[in-house]
Protein backbone atom coordinates (compact mmCIF):
# COMPACT_ATOMS: atom_id res chain seq x y z
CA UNK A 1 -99.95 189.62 229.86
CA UNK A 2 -100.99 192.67 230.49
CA UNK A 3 -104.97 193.84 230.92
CA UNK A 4 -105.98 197.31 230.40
CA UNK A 5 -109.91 198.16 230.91
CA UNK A 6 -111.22 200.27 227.73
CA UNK A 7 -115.21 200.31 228.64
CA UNK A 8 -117.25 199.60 231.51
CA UNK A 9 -121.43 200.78 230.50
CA UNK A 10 -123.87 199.06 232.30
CA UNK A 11 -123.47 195.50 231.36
CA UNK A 12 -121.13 196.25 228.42
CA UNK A 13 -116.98 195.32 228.86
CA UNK A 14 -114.11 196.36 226.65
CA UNK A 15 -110.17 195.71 227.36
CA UNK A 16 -107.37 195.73 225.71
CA UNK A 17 -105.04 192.88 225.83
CA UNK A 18 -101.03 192.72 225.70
CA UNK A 19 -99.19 189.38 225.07
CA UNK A 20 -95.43 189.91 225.12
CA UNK A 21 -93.59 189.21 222.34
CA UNK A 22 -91.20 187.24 224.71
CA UNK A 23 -94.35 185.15 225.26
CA UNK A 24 -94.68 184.36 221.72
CA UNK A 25 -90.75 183.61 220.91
CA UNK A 26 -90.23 181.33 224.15
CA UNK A 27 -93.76 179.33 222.84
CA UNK A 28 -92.65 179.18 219.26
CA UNK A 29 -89.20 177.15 220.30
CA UNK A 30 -90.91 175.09 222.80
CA UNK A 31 -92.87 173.70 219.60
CA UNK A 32 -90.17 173.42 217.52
CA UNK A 33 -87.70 171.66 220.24
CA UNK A 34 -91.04 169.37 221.31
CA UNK A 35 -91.03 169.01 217.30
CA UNK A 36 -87.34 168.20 216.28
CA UNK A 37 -86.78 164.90 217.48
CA UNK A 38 -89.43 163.56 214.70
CA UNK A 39 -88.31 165.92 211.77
CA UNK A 40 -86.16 164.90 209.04
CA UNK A 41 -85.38 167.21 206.10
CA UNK A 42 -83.42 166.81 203.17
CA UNK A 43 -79.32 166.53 204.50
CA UNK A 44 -80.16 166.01 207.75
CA UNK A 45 -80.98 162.65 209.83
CA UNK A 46 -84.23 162.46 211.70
CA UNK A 47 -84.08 164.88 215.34
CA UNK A 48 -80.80 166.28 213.60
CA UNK A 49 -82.25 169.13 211.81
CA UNK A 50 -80.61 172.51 212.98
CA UNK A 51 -83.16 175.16 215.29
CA UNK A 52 -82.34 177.68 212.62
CA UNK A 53 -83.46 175.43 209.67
CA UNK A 54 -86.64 174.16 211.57
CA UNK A 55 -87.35 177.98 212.26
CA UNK A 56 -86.91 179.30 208.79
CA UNK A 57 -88.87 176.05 207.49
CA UNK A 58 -91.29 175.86 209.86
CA UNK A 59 -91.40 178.77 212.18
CA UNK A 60 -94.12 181.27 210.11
CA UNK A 61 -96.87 178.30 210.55
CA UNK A 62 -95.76 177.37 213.77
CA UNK A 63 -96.15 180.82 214.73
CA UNK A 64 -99.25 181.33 213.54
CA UNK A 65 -100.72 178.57 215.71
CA UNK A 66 -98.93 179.99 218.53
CA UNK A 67 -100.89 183.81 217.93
CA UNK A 68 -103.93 181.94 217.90
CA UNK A 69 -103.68 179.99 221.40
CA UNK A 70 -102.10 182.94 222.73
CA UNK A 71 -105.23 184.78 221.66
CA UNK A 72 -107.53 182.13 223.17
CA UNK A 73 -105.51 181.76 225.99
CA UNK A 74 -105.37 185.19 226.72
CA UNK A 75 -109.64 185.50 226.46
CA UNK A 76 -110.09 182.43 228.63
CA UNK A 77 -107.65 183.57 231.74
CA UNK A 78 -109.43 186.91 231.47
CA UNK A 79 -112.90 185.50 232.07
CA UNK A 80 -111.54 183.60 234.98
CA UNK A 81 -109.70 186.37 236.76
CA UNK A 82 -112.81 188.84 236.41
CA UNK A 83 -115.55 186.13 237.03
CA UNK A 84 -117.47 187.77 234.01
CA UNK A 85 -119.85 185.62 231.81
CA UNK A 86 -120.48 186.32 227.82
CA UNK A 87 -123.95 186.81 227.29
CA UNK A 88 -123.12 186.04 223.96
CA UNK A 89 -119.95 185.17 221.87
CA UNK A 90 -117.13 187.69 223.10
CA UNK A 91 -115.85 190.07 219.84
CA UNK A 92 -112.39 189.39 219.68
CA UNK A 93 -109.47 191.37 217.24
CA UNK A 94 -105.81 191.98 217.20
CA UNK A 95 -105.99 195.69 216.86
CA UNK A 96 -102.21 195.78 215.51
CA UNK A 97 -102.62 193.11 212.97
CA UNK A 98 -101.34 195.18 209.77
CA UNK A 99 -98.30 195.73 209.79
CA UNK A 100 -97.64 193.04 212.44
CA UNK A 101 -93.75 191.42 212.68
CA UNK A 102 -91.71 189.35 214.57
CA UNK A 103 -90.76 190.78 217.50
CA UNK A 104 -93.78 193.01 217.97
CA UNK A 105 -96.40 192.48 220.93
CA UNK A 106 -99.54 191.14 219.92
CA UNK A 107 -102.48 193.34 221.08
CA UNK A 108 -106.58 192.15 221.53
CA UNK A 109 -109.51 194.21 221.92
CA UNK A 110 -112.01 192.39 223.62
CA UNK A 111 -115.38 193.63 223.71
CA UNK A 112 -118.63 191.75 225.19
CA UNK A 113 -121.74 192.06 227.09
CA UNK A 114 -121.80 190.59 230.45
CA UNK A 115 -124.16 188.48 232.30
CA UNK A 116 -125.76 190.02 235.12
CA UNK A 117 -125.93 189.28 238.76
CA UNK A 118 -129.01 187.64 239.49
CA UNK A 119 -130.13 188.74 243.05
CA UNK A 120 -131.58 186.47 245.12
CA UNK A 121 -135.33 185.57 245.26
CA UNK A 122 -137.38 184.20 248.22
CA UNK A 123 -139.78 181.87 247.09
CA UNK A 124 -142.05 181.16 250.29
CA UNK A 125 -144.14 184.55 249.20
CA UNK A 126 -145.14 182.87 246.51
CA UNK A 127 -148.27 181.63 246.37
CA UNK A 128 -150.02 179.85 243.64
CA UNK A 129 -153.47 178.35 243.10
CA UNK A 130 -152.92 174.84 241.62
CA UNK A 131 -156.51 173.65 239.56
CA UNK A 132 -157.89 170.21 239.74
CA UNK A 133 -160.19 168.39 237.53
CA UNK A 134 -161.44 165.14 238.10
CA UNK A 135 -162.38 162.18 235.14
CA UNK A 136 -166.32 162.51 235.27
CA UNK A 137 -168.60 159.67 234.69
CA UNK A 138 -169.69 161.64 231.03
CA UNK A 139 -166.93 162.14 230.16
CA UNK A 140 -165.35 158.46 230.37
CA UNK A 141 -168.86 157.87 228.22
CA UNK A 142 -168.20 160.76 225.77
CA UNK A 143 -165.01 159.17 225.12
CA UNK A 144 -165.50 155.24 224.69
CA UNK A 145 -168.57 156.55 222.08
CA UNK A 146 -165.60 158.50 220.56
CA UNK A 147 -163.79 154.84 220.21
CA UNK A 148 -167.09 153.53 219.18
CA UNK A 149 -167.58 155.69 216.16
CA UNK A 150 -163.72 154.66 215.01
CA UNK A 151 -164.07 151.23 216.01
CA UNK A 152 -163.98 149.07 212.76
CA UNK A 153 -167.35 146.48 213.45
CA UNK A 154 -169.30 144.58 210.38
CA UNK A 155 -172.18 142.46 210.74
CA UNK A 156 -173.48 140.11 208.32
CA UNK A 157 -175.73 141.02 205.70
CA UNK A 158 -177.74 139.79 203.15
CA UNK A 159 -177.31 140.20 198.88
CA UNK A 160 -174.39 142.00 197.12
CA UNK A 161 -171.15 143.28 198.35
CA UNK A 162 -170.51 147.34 197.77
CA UNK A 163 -167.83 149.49 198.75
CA UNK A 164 -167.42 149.75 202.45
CA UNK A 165 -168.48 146.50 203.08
CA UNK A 166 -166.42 143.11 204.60
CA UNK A 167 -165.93 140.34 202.58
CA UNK A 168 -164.45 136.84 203.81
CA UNK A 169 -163.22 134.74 201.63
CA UNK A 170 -160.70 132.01 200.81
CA UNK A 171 -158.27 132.53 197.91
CA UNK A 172 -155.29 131.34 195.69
CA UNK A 173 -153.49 133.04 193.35
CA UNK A 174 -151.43 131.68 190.53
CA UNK A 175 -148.97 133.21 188.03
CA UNK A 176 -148.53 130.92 185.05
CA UNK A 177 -151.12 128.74 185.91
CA UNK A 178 -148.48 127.68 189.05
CA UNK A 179 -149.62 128.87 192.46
CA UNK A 180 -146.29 130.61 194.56
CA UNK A 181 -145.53 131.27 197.96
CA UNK A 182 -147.83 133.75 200.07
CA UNK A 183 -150.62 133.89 197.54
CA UNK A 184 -152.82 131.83 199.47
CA UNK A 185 -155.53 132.49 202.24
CA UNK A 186 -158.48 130.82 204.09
CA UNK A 187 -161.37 132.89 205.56
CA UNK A 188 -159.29 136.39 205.15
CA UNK A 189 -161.99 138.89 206.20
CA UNK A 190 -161.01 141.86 203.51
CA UNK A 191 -162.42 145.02 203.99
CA UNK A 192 -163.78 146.59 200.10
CA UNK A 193 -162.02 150.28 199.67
CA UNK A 194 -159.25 149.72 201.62
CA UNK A 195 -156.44 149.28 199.00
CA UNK A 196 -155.07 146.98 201.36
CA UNK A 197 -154.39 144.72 197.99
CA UNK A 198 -153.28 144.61 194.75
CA UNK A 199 -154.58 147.78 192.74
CA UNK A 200 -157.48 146.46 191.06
CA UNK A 201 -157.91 143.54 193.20
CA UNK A 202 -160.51 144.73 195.56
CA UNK A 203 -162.80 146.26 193.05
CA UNK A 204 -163.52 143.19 191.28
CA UNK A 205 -165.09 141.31 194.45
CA UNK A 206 -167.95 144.35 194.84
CA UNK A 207 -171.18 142.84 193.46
CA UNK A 208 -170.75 139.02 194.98
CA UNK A 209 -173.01 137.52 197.26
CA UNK A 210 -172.10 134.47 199.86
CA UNK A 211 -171.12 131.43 198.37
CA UNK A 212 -170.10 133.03 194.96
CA UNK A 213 -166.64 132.75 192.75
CA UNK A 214 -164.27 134.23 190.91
CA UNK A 215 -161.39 134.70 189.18
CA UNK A 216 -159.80 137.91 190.09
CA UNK A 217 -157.35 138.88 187.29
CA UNK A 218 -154.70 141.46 188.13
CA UNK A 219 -150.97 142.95 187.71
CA UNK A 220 -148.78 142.80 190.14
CA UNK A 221 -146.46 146.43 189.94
CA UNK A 222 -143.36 146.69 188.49
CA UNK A 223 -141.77 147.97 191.90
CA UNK A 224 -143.38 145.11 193.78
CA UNK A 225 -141.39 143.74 196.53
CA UNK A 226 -141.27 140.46 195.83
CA UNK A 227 -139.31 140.93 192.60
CA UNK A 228 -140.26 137.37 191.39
CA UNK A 229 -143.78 139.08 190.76
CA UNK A 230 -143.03 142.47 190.14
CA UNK A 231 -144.67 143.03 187.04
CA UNK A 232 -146.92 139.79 186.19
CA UNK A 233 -150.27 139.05 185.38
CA UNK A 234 -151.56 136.76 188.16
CA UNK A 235 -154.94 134.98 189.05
CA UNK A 236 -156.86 134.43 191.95
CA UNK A 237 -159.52 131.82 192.60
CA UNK A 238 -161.84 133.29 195.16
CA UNK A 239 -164.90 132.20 196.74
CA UNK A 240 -166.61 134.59 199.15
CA UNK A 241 -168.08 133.03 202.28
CA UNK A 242 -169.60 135.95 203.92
CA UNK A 243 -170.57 139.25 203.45
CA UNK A 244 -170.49 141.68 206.20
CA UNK A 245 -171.70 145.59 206.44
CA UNK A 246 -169.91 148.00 208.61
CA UNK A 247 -172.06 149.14 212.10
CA UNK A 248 -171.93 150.62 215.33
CA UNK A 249 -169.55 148.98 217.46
CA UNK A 250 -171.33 147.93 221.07
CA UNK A 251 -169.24 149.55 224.00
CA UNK A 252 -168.56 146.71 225.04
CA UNK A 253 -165.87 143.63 226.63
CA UNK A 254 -165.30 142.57 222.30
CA UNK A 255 -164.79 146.76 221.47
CA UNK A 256 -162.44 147.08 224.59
CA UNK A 257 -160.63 143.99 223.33
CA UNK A 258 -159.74 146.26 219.74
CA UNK A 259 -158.20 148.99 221.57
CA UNK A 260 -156.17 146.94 223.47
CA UNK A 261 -157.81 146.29 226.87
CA UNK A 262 -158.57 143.41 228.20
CA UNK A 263 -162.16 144.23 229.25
CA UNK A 264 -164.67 147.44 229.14
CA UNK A 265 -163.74 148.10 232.97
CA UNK A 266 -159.93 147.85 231.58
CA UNK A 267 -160.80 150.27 228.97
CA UNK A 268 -162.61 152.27 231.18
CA UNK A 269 -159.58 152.73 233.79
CA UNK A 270 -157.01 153.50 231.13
CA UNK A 271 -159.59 156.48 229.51
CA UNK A 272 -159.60 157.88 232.92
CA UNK A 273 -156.06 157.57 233.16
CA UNK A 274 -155.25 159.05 230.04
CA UNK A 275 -158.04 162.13 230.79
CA UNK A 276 -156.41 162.82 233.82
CA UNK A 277 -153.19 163.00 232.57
CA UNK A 278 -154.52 165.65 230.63
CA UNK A 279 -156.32 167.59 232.72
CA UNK A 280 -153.13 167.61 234.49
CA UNK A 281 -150.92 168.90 231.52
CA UNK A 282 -153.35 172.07 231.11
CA UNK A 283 -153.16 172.42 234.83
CA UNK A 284 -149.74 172.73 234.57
CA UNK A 285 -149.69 175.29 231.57
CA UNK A 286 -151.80 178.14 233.82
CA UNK A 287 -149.74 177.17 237.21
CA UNK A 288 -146.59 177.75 235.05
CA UNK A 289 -147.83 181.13 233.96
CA UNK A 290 -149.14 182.21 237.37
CA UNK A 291 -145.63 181.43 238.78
CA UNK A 292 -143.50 182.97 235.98
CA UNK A 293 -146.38 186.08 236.23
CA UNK A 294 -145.56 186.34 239.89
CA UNK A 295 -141.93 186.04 239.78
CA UNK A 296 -141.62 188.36 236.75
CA UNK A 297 -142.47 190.98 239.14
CA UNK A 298 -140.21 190.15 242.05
CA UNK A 299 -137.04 189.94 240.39
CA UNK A 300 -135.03 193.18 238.52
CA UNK A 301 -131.77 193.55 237.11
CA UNK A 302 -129.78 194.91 234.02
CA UNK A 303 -130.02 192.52 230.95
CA UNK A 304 -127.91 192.57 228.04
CA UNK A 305 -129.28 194.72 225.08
CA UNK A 306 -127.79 191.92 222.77
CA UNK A 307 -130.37 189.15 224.39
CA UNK A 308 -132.97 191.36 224.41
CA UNK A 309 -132.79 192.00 220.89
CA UNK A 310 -132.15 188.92 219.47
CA UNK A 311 -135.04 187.62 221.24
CA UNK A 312 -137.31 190.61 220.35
CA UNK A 313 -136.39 189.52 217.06
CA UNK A 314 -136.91 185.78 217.12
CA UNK A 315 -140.76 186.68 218.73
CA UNK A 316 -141.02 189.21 215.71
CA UNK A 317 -139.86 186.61 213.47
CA UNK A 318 -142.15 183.83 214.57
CA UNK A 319 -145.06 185.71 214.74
CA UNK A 320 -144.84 186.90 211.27
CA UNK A 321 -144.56 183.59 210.03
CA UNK A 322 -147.99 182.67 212.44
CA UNK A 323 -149.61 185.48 209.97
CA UNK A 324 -148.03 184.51 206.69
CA UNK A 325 -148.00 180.59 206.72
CA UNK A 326 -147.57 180.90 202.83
CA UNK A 327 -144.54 181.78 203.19
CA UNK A 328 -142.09 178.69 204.27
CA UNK A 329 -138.77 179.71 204.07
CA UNK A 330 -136.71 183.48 205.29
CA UNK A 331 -136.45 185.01 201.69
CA UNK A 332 -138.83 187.59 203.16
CA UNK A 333 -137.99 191.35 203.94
CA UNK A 334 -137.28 192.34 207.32
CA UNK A 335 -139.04 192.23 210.04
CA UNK A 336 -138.87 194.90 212.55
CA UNK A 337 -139.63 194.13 216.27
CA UNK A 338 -142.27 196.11 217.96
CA UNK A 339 -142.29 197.81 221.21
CA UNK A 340 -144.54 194.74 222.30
CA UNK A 341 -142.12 192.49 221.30
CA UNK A 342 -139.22 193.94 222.93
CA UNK A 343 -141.16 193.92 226.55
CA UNK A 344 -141.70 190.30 225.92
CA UNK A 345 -138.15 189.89 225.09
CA UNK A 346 -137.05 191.32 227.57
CA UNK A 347 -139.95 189.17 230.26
CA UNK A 348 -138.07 186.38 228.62
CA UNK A 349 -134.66 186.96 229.10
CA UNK A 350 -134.99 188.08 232.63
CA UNK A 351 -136.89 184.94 233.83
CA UNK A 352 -134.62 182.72 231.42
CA UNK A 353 -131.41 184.04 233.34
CA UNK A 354 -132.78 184.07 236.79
CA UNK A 355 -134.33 180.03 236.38
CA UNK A 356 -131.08 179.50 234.61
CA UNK A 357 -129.42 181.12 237.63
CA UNK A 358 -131.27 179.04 240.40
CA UNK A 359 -130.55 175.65 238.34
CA UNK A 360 -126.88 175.98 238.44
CA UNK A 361 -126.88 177.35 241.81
CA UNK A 362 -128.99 174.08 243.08
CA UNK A 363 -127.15 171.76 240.76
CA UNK A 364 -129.96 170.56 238.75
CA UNK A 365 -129.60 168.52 235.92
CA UNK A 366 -131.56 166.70 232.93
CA UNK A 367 -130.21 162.85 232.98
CA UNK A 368 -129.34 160.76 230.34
CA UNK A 369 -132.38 159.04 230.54
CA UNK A 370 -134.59 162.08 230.78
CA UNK A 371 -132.87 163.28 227.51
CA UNK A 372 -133.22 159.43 225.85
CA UNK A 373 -137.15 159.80 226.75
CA UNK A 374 -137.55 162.83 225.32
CA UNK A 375 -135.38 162.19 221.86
CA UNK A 376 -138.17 159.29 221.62
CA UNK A 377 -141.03 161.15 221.93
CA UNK A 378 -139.85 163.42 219.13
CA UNK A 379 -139.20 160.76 217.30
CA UNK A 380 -142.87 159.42 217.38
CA UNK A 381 -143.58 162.22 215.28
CA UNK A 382 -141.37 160.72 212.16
CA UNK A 383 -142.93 157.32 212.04
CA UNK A 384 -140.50 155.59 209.91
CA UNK A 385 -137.90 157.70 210.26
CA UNK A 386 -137.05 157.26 213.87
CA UNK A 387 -133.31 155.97 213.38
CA UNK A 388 -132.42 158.98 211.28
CA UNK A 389 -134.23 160.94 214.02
CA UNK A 390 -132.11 159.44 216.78
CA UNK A 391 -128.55 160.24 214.60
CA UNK A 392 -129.70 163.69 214.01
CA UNK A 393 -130.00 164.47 217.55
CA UNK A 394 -126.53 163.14 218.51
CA UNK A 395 -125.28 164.51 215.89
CA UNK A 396 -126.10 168.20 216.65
CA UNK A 397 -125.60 170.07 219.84
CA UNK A 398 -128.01 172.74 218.80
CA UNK A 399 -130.87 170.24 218.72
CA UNK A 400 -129.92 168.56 221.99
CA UNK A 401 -129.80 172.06 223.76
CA UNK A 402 -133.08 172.60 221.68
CA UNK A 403 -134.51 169.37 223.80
CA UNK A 404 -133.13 169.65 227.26
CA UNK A 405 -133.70 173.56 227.71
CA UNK A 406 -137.68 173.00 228.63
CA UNK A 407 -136.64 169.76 230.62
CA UNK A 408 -133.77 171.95 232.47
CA UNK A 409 -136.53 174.57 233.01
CA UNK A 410 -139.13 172.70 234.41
CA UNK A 411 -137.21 170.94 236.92
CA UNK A 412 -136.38 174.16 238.16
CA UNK A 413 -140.05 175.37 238.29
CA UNK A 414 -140.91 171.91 240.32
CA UNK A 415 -137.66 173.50 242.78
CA UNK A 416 -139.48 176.75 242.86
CA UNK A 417 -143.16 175.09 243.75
CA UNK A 418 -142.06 172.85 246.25
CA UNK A 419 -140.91 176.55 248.12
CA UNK A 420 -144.01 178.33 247.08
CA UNK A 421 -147.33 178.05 249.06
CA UNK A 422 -149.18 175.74 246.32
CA UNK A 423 -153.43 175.22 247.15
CA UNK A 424 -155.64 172.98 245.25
CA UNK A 425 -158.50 173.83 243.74
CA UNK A 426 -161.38 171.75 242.36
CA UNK A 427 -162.81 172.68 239.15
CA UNK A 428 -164.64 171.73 236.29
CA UNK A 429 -163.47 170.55 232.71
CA UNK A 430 -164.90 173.66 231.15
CA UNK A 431 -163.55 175.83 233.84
CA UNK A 432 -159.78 174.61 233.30
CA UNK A 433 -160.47 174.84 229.10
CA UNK A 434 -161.42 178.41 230.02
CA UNK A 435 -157.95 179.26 231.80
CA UNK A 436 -155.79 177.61 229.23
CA UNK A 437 -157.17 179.58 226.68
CA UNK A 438 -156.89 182.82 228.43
CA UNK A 439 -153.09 182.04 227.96
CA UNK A 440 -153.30 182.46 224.29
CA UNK A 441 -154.86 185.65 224.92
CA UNK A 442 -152.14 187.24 226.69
């Protein structure tokens, strides 16, 4: 094989690339003679077909497979005798393809961007300023009234049942005059406007009182799951034993209880919890920025126009959609990146390669069971369809990369803060909501 360099700008590569013909011929028979002991043709016993039959029969696909892997094989020892690294997919093309015969060398043009050299980057100049917010008192209160308002509480009441309202009552239902399975209940506390039953059901029950009865007639739907009822009439004797209107829940050990908790302290320690857990996450958000800021302007190298530009034209791309959200789909015109866009691109790329850079070098790497953790917290947002979830995700390596790229990055910013000079700092709610939201701004 023989390697000739044709370009050499900046990041960009071109060579030219000679595979002997020799090569070719001496692969071609090693396929056939691996080949010929399990080929029978037409005259000739199995393994006793003639090298000249097998090559006129055989030989032009057998070839072509041979071109190919030559081609490939060709690429591949190239990258690992230069040490070069695609910044994207390599263009690849047999320059002497027309007019091509046997006999002839085959002869690639290989052109590609390469990735650069990252330099190195000391991290103990780094210094970052890490905020700290602590679960107040008022706001633990401001959120169990939050729970208070959504807490579901009824008291009793006196008269008529409306909408809105609680009933409890004991019923059985009968198709046929014959009661069936399931359609039975004692002291069943149903709230009116819920649609939890039957269509039609609930609104004949507003207007009772305690102590009242009646026959609730209904329909059960044709696509009901029970197909014994789907579509039949069916009665229900009911007698209402208690009305109830809806009220302010008491913050108290009974509301805890509804969310969950086994008393209000219980409740109390989990809201904190959960607040500080937040207050962390937006912590994290500005000490991310301030360290990607801060390296952005200690690292500089070359980047490869192709990144830069597909990325300037991904941020274009997104951000016209942020200002058209009528529009779902990409049957839209164009959409020409700005000079804005390209600096960001190109703030992205640079800190993308050198934190891709540093993980490799350092070995890091997202485990199985950070990847399994993450695959179910997507899938929270499909209620229902978490299975099909899960089988999309194994099923395509574009939305696993999708996944572990911003677990694969932070690991490597929690490498890169454990160097740094990190400092605490107290602060208020309002004072951490005021530094997230200068991130949106910039």
């Amino acid at each position: 094989m023989q390697v000739t360099e044709t370009l050499n700008e900046g990041l960009k590569r071109g060579y030219s690339i000679t595979v002997p013909s020799g090569d070719i011929d001496a692969k071609v028979n090693d396929k056939l003679t691996e080949a010929q002991p399990e080929i029978a043709l037409k005259g000739f016993r199995k393994g006793k077909v003639p090298m000249a039959m097998l090559k006129k029969q055989f030989g032009r696909q057998v070839m072509g497979e041979v071109i190919q892997e030559s081609i490939d094989g060709a690429v591949q020892d190239h990258f690992q005798a230069s040490g070069d690294r695609p910044a994207m997919q390599p263009k690849i093309e047999m320059t002497n393809q027309e007019g091509w015969k046997d006999g002839d060398d085959i002869v690639v043009a290989l052109t590609y961007e390469a990735l650069p050299e990252v330099p190195e980057v000391d991290f103990s100049g780094v210094k970052i300023e890490r905020l700290t917010v602590e679960a107040a008192e008022a706001d633990i209160t401001e959120a169990l009234e939050g729970l208070a308002k959504n807490a579901k509480t009824f008291v009793t009441k006196k008269g008529k049942s409306a909408k809105g309202d609680q009933i409890v009552i004991d019923f059985l239902g009968k198709v046929d005059g014959e009661a069936f399975e399931g359609g039975a209940a004692e002291d069943y506390p149903l709230e009116l406007g819920s649609n939890s039953f039957i269509p039609g059901f609930e609104d004949q029950l507003i207007g009772l009182k305690a102590g009242d009865e009646k026959d609730v007639e209904v329909s059960f739907p044709e696509a009901y799951q029970a197909e014994h009822l789907a579509g039949k009439a069916a009665v229900f004797e009911c007698k209402v034993k208690e009305v109830k209107k809806p009220a302010d829940a008491k913050i108290d050990d009974d509301m805890a209880k509804q969310f969950g908790a086994e008393s209000l302290d219980a409740l109390k320690g989990q809201i904190s919890e959960r607040l500080g857990a937040e207050y962390a996450g937006a912590a994290r958000q500005v000490v991310k920025r301030q360290l990607l800021d801060q390296l952005d302007g200690l690292v500089s190298f070359d980047l490869p126009p192709s990144l830069v530009e597909a990325e300037a034209g991904q941020i274009a791309h997104q951000l016209w959609h942020e200002e058209n959200p009528d529009v779902q789909g990409h049957d839209h015109a164009h959409v020409e990146p700005t000079e804005e866009h390209k600096a960001l691109a190109a703030r992205r790329v640079r800190l993308g390669l050198l934190l891709a850079e540093l993980g490799q070098k350092e070995k890091v790497e997202v485990t199985d069971a950070e990847m399994t953790q993450a695959i179910m917290n997507q899938a929270r947002q499909y209620p229902g369809q978490e299975r099909e979830f899960f089988q999309f995700i194994q099923q395509n390596a574009g939305a696993q990369q999708q996944l572990r790229a911003p677990l694969f990055e932070d690991k490597v910013i929690d490498l890169i803060l454990e160097r740094a000079k990190v400092t605490d700092k107290p602060v208020t709610k309002e004072e951490l909501q005021a530094e997230v939201e200068k991130l949106d701004q910039i």
